[in-house]
C-alpha atoms as a PDB file:
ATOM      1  CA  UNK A   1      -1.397  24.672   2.647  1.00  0.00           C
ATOM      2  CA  UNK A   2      -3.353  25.091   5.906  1.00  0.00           C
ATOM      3  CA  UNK A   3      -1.658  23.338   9.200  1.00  0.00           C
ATOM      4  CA  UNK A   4      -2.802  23.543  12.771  1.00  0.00           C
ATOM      5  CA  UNK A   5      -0.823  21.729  15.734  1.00  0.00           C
ATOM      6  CA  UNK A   6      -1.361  21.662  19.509  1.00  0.00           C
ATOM      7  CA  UNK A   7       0.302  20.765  22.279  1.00  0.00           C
ATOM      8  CA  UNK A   8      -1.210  19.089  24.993  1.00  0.00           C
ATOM      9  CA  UNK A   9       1.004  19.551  28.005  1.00  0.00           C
ATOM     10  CA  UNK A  10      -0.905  22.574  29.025  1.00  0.00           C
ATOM     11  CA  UNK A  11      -3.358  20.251  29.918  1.00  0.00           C
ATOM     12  CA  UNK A  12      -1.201  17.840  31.846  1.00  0.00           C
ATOM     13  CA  UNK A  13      -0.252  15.468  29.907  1.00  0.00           C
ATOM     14  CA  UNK A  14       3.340  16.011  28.067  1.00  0.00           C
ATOM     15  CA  UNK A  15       4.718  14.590  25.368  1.00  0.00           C
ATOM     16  CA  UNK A  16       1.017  14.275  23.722  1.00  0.00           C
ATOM     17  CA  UNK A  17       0.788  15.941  20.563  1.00  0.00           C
ATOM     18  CA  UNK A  18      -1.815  16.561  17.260  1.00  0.00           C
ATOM     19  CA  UNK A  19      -1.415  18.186  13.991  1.00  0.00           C
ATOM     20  CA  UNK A  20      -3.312  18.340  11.208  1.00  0.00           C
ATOM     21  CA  UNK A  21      -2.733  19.577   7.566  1.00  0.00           C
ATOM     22  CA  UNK A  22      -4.709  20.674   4.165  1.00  0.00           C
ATOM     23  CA  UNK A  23      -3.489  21.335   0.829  1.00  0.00           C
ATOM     24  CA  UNK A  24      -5.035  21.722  -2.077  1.00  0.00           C
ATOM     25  CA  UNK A  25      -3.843  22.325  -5.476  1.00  0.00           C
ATOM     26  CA  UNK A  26      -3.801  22.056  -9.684  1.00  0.00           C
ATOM     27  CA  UNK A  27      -1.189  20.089 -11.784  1.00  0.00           C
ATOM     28  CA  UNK A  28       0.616  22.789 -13.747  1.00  0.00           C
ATOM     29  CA  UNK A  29       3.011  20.736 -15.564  1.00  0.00           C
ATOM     30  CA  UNK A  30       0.504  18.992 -18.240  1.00  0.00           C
ATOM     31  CA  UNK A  31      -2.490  20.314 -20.179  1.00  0.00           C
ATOM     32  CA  UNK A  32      -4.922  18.173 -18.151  1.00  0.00           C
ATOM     33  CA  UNK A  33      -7.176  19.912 -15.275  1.00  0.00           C
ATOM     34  CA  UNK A  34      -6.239  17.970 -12.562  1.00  0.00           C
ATOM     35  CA  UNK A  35      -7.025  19.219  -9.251  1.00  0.00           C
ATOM     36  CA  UNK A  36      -5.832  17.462  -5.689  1.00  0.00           C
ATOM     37  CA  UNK A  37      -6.475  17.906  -2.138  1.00  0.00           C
ATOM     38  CA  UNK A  38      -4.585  16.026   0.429  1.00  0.00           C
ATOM     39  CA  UNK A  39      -6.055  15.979   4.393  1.00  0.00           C
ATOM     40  CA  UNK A  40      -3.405  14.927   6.874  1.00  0.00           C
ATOM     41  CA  UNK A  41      -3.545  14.228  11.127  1.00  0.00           C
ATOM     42  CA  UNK A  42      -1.570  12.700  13.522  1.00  0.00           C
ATOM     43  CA  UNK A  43      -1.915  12.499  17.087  1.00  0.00           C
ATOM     44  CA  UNK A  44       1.628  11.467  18.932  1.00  0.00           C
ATOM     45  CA  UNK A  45       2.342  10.243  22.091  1.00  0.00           C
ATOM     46  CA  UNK A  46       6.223  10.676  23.257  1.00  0.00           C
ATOM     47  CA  UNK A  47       7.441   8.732  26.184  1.00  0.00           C
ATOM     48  CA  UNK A  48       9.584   9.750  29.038  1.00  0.00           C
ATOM     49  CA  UNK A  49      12.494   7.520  29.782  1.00  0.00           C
ATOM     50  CA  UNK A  50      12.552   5.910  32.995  1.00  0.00           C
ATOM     51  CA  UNK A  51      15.243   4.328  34.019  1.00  0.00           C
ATOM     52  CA  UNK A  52      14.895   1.235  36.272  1.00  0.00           C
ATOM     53  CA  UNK A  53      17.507  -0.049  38.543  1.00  0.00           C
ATOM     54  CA  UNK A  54      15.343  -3.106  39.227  1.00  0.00           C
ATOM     55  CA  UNK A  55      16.261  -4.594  35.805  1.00  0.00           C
ATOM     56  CA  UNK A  56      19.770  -4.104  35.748  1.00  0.00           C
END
């Protein structure tokens, strides 16, 4: 497996993230020659909480 993941709040703006992921691999458990690979991202976006008195 090969993963990579980055923040972005160096670059002003928190709570942004990415990751990606690649594995690779045989089936070992039958006599067949099966081989998988599997590519995975995501890009996330976490929001601050603001609380607003107006709406109470």
């Amino acid at each position: 497996m090969l993963s990579y993941g980055y923040d972005f709040a160096p670059l002003g703006v928190p709570g942004l993230t990415f990751m990606t992921r690649y594995l690779k691999g045989n089936d070992g458990k039958s006599d067949t020659h099966i081989k998988e690979s599997e590519r995975d991202t995501e890009l996330a976006y976490e929001s601050r909480v603001v609380h607003l008195k107006a709406w109470v």
